[in-house]
Protein backbone atom coordinates (compact mmCIF):
# COMPACT_ATOMS: atom_id res chain seq x y z
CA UNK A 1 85.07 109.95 110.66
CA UNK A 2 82.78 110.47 107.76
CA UNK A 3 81.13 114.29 107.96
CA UNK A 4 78.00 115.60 106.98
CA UNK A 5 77.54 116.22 103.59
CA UNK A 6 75.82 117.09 100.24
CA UNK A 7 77.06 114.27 97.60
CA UNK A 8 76.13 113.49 93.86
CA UNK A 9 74.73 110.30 92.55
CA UNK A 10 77.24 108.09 91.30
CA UNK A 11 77.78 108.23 87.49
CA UNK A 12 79.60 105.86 85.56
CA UNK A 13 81.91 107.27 82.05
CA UNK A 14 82.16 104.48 79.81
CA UNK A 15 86.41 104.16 79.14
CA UNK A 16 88.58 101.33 78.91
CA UNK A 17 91.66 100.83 80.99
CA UNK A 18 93.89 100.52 77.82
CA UNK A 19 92.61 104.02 77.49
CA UNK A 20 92.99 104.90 81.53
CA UNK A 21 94.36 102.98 84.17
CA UNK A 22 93.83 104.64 87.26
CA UNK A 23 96.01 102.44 89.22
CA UNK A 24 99.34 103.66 87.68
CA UNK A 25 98.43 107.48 86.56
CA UNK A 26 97.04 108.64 90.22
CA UNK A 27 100.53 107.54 91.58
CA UNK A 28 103.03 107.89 88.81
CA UNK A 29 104.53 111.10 89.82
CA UNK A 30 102.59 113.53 88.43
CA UNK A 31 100.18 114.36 91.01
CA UNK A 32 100.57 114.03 94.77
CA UNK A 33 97.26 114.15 95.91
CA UNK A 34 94.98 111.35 95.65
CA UNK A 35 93.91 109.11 98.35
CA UNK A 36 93.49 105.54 97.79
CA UNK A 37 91.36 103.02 100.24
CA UNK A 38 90.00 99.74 99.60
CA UNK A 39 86.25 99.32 99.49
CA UNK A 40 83.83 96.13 98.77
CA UNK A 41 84.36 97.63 95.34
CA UNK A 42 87.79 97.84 95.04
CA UNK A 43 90.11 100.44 94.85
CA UNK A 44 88.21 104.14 96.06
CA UNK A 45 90.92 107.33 94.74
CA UNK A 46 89.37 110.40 96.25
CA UNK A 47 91.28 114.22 95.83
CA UNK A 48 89.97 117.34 97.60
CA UNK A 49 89.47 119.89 94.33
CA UNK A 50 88.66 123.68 95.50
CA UNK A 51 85.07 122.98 96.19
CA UNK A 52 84.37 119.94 96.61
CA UNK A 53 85.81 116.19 96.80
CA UNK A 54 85.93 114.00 93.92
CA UNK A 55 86.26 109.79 94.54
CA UNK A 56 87.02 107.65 91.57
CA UNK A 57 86.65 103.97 91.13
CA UNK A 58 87.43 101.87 88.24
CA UNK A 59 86.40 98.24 86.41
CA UNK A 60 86.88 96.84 83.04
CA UNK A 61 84.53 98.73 81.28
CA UNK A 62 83.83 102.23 83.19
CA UNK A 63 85.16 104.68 85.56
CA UNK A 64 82.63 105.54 88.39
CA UNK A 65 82.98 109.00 89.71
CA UNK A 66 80.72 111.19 92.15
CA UNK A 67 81.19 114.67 93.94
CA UNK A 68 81.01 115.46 98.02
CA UNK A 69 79.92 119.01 99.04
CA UNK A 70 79.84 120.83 102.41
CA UNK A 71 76.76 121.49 103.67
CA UNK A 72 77.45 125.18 102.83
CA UNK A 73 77.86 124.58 98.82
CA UNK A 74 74.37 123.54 98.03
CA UNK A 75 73.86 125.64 95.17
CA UNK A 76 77.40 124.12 93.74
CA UNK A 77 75.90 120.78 94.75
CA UNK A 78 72.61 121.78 92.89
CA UNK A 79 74.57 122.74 89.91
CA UNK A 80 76.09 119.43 89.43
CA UNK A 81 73.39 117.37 89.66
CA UNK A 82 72.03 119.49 86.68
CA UNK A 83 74.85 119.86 84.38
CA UNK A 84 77.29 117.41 85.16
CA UNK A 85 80.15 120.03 86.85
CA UNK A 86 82.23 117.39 87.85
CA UNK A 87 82.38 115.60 84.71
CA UNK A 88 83.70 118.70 82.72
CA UNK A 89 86.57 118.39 85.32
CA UNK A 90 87.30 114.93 85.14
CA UNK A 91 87.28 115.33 80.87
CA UNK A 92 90.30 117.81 81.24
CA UNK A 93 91.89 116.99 84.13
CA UNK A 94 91.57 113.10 82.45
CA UNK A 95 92.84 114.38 79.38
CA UNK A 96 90.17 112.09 77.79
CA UNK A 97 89.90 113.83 74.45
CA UNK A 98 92.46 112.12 73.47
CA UNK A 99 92.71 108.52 72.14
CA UNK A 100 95.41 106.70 73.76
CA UNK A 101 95.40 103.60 71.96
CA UNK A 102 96.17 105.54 69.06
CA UNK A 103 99.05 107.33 70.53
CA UNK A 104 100.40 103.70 71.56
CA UNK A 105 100.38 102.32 67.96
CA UNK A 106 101.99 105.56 66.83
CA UNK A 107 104.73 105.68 69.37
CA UNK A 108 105.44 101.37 69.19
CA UNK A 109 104.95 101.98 64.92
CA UNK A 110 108.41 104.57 65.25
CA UNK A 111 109.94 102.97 68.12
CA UNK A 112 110.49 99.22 68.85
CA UNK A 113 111.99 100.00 72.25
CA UNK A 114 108.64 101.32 73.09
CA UNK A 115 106.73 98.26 72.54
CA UNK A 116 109.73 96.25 74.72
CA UNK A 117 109.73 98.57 77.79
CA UNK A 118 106.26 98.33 78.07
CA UNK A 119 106.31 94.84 77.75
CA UNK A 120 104.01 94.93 74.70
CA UNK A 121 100.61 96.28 76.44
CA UNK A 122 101.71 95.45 80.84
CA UNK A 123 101.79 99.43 80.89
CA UNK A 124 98.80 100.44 79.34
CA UNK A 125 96.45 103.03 80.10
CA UNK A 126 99.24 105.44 81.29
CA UNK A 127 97.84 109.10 80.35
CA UNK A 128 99.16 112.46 81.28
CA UNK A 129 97.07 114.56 83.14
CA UNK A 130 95.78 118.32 82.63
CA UNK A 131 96.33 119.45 86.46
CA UNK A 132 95.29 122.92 88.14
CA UNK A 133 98.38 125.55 87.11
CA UNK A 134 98.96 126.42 90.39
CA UNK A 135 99.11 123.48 92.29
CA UNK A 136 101.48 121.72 89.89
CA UNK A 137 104.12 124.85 90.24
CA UNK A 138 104.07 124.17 93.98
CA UNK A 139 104.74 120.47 93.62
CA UNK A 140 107.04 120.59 90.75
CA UNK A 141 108.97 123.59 92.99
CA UNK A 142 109.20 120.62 95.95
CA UNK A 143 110.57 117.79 93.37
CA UNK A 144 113.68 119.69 93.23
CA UNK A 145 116.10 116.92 94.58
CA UNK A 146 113.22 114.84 96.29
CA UNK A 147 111.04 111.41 95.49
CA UNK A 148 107.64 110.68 94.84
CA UNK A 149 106.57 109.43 98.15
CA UNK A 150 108.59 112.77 99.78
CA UNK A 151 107.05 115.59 97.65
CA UNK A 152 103.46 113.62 98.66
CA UNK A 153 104.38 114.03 102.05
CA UNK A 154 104.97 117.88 101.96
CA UNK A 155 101.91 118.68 99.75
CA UNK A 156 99.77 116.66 102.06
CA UNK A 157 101.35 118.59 105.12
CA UNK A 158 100.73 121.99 102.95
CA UNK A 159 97.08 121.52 102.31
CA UNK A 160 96.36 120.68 106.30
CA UNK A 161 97.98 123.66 107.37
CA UNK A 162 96.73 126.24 104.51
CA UNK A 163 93.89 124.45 102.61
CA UNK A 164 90.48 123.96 103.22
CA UNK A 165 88.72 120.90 104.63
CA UNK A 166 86.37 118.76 102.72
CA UNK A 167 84.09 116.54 102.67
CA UNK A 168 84.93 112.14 103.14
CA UNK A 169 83.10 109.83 102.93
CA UNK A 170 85.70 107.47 104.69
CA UNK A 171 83.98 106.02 108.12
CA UNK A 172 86.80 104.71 109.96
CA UNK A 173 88.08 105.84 113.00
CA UNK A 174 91.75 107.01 111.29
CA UNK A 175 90.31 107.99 107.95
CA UNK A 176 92.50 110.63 105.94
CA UNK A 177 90.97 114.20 106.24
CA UNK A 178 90.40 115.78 102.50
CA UNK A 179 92.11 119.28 102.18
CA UNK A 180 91.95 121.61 99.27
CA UNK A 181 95.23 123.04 97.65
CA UNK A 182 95.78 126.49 99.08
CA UNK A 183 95.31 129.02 96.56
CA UNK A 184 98.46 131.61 96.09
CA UNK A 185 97.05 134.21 98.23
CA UNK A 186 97.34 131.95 101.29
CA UNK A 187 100.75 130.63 101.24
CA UNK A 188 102.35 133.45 100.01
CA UNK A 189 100.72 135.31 103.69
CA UNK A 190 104.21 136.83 105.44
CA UNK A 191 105.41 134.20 107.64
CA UNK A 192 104.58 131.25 105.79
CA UNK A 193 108.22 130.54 105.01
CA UNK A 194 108.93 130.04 108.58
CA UNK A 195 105.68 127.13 108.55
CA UNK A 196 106.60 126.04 105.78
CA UNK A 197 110.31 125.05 107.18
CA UNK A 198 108.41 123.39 110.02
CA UNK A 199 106.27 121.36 107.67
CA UNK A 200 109.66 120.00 106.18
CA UNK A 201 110.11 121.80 102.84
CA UNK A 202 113.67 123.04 103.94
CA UNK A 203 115.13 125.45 101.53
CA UNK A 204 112.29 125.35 99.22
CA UNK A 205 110.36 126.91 101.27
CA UNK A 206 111.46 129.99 100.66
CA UNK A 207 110.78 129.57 96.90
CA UNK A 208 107.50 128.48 97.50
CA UNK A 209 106.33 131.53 98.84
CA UNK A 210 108.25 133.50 96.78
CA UNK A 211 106.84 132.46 94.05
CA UNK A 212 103.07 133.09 95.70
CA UNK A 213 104.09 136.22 95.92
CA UNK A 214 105.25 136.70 92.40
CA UNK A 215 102.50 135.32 90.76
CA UNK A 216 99.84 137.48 92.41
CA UNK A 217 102.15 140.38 91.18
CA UNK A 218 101.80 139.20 87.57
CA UNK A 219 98.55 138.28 87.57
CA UNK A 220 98.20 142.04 89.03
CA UNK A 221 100.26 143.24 86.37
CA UNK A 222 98.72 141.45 83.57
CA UNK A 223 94.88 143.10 84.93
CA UNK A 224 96.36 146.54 85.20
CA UNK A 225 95.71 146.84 81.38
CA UNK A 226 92.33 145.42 81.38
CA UNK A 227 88.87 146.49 81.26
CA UNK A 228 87.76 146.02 85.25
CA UNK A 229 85.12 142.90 83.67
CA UNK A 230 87.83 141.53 82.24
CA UNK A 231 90.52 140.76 85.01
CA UNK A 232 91.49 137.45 86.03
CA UNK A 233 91.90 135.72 89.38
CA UNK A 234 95.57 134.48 90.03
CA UNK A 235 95.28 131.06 88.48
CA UNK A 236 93.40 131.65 86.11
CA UNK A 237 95.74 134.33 84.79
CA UNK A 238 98.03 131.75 85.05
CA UNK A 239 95.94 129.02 83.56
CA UNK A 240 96.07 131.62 79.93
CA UNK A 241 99.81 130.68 79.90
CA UNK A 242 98.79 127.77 77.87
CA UNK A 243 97.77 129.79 74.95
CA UNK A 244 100.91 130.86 74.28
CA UNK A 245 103.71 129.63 72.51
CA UNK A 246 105.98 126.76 74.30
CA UNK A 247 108.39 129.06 74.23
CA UNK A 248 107.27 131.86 76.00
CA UNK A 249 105.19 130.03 78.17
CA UNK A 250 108.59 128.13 79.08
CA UNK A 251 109.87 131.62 79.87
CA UNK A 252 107.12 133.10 82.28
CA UNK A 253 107.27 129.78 83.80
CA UNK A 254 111.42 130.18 84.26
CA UNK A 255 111.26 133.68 85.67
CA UNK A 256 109.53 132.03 88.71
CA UNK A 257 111.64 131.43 92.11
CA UNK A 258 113.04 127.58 92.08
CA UNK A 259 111.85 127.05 88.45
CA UNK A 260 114.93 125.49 86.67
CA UNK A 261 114.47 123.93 83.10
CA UNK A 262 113.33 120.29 84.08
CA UNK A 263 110.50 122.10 86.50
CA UNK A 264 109.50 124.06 84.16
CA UNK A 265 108.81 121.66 81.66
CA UNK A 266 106.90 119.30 84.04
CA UNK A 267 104.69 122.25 84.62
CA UNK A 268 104.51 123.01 80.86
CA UNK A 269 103.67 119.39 80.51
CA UNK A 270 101.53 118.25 83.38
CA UNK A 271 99.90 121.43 84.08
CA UNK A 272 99.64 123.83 81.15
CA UNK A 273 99.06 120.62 78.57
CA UNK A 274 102.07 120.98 76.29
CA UNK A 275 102.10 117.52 74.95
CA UNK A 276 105.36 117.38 73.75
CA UNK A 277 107.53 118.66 76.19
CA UNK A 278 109.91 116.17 77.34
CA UNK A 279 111.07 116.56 81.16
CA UNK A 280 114.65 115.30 81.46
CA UNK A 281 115.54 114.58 85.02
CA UNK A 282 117.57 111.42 85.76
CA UNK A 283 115.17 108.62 85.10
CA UNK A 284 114.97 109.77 81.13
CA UNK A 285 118.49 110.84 81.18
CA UNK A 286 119.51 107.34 82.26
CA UNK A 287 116.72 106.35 79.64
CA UNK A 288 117.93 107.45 76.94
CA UNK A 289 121.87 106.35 77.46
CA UNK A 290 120.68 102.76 77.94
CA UNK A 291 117.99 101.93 76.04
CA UNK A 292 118.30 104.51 72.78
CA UNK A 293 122.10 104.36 72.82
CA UNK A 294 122.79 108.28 73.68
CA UNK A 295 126.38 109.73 73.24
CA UNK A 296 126.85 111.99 76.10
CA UNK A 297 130.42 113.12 74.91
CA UNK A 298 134.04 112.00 75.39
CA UNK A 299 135.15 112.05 79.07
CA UNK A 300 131.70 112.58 80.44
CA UNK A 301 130.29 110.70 83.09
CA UNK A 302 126.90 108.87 82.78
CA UNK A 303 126.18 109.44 86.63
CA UNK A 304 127.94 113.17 86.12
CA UNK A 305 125.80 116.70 86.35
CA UNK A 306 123.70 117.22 83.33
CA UNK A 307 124.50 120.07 81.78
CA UNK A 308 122.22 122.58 79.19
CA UNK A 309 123.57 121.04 75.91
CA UNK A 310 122.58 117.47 77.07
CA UNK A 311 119.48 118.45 78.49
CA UNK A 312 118.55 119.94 75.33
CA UNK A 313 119.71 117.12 72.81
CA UNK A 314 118.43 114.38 75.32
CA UNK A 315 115.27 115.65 74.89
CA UNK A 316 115.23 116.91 70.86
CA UNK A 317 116.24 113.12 70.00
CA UNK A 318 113.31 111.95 72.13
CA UNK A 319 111.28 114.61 70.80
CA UNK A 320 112.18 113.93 67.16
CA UNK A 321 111.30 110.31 67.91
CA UNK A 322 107.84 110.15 69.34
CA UNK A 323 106.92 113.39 67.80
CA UNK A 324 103.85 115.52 69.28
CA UNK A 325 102.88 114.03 72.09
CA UNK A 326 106.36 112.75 72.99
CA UNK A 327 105.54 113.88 76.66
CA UNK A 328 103.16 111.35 77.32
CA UNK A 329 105.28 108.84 75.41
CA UNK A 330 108.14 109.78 77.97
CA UNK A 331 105.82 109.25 80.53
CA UNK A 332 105.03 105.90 80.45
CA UNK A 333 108.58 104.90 79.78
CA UNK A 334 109.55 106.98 83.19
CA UNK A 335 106.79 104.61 84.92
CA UNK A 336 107.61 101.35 83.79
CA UNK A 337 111.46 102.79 84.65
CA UNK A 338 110.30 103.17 88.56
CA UNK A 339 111.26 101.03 91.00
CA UNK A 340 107.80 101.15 92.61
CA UNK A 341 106.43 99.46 89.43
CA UNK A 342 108.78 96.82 89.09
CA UNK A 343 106.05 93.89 89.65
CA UNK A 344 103.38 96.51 88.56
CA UNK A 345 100.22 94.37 87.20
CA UNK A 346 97.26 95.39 86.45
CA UNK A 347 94.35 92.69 85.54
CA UNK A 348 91.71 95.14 84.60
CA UNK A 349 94.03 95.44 81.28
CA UNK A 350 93.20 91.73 80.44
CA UNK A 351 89.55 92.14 79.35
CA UNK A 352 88.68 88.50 79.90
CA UNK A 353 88.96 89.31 83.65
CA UNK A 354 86.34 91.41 83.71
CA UNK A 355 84.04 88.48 82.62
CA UNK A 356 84.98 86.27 85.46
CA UNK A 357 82.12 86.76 87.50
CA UNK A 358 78.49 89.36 87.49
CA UNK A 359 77.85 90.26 90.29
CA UNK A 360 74.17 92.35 91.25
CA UNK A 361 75.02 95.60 92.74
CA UNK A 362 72.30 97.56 94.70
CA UNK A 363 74.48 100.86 94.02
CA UNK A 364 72.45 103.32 92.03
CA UNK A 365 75.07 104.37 89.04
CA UNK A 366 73.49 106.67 86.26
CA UNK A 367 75.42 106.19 82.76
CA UNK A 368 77.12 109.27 81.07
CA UNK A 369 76.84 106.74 77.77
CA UNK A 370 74.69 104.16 78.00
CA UNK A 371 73.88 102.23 81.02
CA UNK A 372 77.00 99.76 82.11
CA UNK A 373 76.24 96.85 84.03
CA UNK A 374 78.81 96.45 87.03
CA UNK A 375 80.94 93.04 86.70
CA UNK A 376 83.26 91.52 88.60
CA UNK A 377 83.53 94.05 91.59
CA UNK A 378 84.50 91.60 94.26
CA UNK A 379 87.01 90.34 91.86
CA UNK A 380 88.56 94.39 91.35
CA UNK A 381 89.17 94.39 95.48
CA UNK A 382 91.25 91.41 95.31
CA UNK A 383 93.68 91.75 92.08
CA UNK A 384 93.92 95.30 92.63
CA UNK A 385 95.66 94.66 95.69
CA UNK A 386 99.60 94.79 95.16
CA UNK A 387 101.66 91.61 95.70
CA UNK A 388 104.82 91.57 97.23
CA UNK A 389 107.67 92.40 95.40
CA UNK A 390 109.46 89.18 93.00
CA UNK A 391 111.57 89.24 90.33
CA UNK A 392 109.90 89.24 86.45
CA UNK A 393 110.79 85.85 86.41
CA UNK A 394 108.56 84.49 89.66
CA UNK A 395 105.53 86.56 87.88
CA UNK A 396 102.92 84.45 86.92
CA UNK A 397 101.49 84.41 83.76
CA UNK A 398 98.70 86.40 82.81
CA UNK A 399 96.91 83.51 81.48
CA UNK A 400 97.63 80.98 84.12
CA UNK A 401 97.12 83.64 86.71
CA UNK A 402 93.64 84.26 85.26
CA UNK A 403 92.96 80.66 85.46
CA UNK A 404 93.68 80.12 89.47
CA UNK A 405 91.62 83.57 90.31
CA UNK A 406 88.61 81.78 88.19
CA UNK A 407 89.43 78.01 90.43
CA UNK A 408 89.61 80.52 93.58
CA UNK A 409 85.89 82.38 93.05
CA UNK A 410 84.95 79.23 92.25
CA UNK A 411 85.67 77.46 95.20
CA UNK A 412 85.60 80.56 97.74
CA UNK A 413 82.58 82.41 96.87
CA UNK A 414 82.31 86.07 96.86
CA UNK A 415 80.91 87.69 99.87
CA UNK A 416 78.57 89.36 98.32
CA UNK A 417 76.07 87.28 99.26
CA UNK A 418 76.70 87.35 103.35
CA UNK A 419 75.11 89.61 105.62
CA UNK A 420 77.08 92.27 106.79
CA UNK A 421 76.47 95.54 108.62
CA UNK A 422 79.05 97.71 107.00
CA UNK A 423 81.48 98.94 104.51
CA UNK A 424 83.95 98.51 106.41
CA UNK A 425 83.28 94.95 106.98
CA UNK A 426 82.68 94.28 103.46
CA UNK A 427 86.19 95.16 103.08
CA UNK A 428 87.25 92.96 105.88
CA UNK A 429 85.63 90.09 104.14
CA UNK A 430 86.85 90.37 100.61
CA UNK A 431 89.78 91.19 101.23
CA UNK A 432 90.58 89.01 104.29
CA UNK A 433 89.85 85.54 103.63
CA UNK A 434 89.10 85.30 100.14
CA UNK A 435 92.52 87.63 99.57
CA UNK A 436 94.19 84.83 101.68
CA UNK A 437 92.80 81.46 99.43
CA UNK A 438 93.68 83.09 96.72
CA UNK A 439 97.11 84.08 98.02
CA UNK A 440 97.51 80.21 99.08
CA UNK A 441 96.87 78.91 95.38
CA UNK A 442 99.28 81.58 94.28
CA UNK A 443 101.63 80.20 96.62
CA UNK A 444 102.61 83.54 98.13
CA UNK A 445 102.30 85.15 101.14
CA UNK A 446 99.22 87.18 102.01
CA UNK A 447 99.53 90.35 100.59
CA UNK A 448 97.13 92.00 102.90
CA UNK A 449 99.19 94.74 104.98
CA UNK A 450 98.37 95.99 108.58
């Protein structure tokens, strides 16, 4: 149930989904901690941050963010609404200083392969993200021999036991309860390792605290020299890792417990913003064999242990190809590898979708840019929903797709226009038995799940 709460107007950053597409980078597998609902509006991503929880929404033109507070955080709350807190942490965490289309043309410029595993523009909008230090060691430490959906599981089950409880503004009866990340201090508590076996993390459990421990030691270290004004909390001594060289960031991030080279490059990457670092686990390993014709050595399997030497010219020939921010290149070429993203579509990437339909919206949303007029929300609930899974070849073209959703709205108006009583049967609506017409002209079965 929804609690009491101190929340922020909505705001709206002006951003195109060529440049962000929420709907693959939330759930890509680099972070493991964003909730996703369906709303009258479409898709609603919300993640518990340290003080406060942060939901995301997304249409053709704009991402819509706003903050929830506890009651107890009203000078926090008071602070946002006057300077825009929450924005300065979706620019870094967005990375959104960046220009992706740029990076796209450079990378499909040096690299035709690029521009046919992406399908020439299907996986757009795939950025890396600038996470919090310490919360990416922890979940890069649990994707040691595990899958996305796993290390999700664990981190979820870590933040309930250890975090904090926020703020949701999710009504229903079973709605997901936000928690914040534990900070070091807490999980690295003596007898954690024994929870954290009961929560499921099996042997890297012990790492995982381990390295809580560690860290605080460093950090400890590192003030011992310092003017008192001067120390730094935990993560944030961690945070100054990014400063330094690759390198020797590389090597404070290997001295940790459970930190092997592939982790600590995905920390070096996702959470300390080393652009091009190139992880090599064996989704870019099988990558580069298949698609950019890698010689792995007489008598060596392809399906064999990687050893040091290959996971170092792996990733200097991928490195020498997409140059500085080969990371993110290598990370949109790991998503469209996924299974999970097989039939991945995304119509917010065809602009002309987004002028299907205008539809008034009684939401107040203040502009970051200038103000954006909201389009075509009742049409974001229903294509963001997935479809079943096909084959490439039973997709539907984007063009002739476009053209049934346009002969659907047209003949099944939206619901925007019928009394109802609540959110929650807003969603019912659109996404009941409008989803379902539309589903019958695509001739597939409804994609609405229990």
């Amino acid at each position: 149930m929804a609690t009491k709460m101190l929340q922020t107007a909505e705001r709206s950053l002006k951003i195109l989904p060529a440049e962000l597409c929420l709907a693959a980078v939330l759930r890509n597998g680099q972070s493991f901690r964003w909730h996703k609902r369906i709303t009258c509006q479409g898709e609603l991503w919300s993640i518990a941050w340290s003080d406060r929880t942060i939901e995301l929404r997304q249409d053709g033109t704009a991402i819509y963010y706003r903050a929830l507070y506890p009651l107890s955080a009203q000078k926090e709350h008071e602070l946002d609404e006057a300077q825009a807190t929450t924005l300065a942490i979706l620019r870094r965490y967005l990375s959104l200083s960046i220009s992706l289309s740029d990076l796209y043309a450079h990378w499909s410029s040096r690299d035709p392969n690029f521009v046919k595993q992406t399908d020439n523009g299907r996986f757009g909008g795939i950025r890396v993200l600038r996470q919090p230090i310490w919360e990416t060691i922890v979940a890069f430490i649990c994707s040691s021999n595990n899958n996305i959906a796993r290390i999700g599981l664990m981190i979820s089950r870590l933040c309930e036991s250890l975090g904090s409880k926020m703020p949701s503004s999710d009504s229903a009866e079973e709605a997901t309860v936000m928690y914040s990340f534990p900070s070091p201090e807490a999980i690295g508590q003596a007898g954690n390792e024994t929870l954290l076996r009961q929560l499921g993390f099996g042997y890297r459990a012990e790492y995982v605290v381990k390295t809580a421990q560690m860290v605080q030691e460093l950090a400890k270290a590192h003030n011992a020299s310092l003017a008192p004004g001067e120390h730094l909390g935990v993560e944030a001594y961690l945070d100054s890792w990014s400063k330094l060289s690759y390198t020797d960031a590389r090597e404070q991030l290997l001295q940790l417990c459970g930190v092997g080279p592939k982790v600590a490059d995905c920390i070096a990457l996702f959470g300390l913003g080393f652009a091009q670092t190139v992880p090599v686990d064996r989704h870019v390993w099988q990558i580069a064999i298949r698609d950019y014709h890698f010689n792995i050595g007489k008598g060596r399997e392809k399906d064999g242990p990687m050893s040091k030497e290959i996971y170092v010219r792996v990733q200097t020939k991928l490195q020498d190809l997409w140059g500085d921010y080969a990371g993110w290149a290598q990370q949109v070429l790991f998503t469209a590898d996924l299974r999970s993203f097989a039939n991945y579509e995304n119509a917010l990437l065809d602009s002309k979708i987004n002028v299907i339909a205008d539809v008034d919206s009684s939401a107040s949303v203040k502009s970051e840019e200038a103000t954006t007029e909201m389009e075509g929300e009742d049409i974001a609930a229903l294509v963001h929903t997935p479809a079943p899974r096909r084959t490439r070849k039973e997709l539907l073209t984007s063009t002739k797709k476009r053209r049934i959703v346009r002969s659907a709205i047209e003949a099944y108006p939206t619901p925007s226009a019928t009394p109802v009583k609540s959110e929650s049967e807003v969603a019912d609506v659109s996404l009941g038995a409008t989803e379902h017409q539309i589903d019958v002209k695509l001739g597939r079965r409804s994609s609405k799940r229990p």
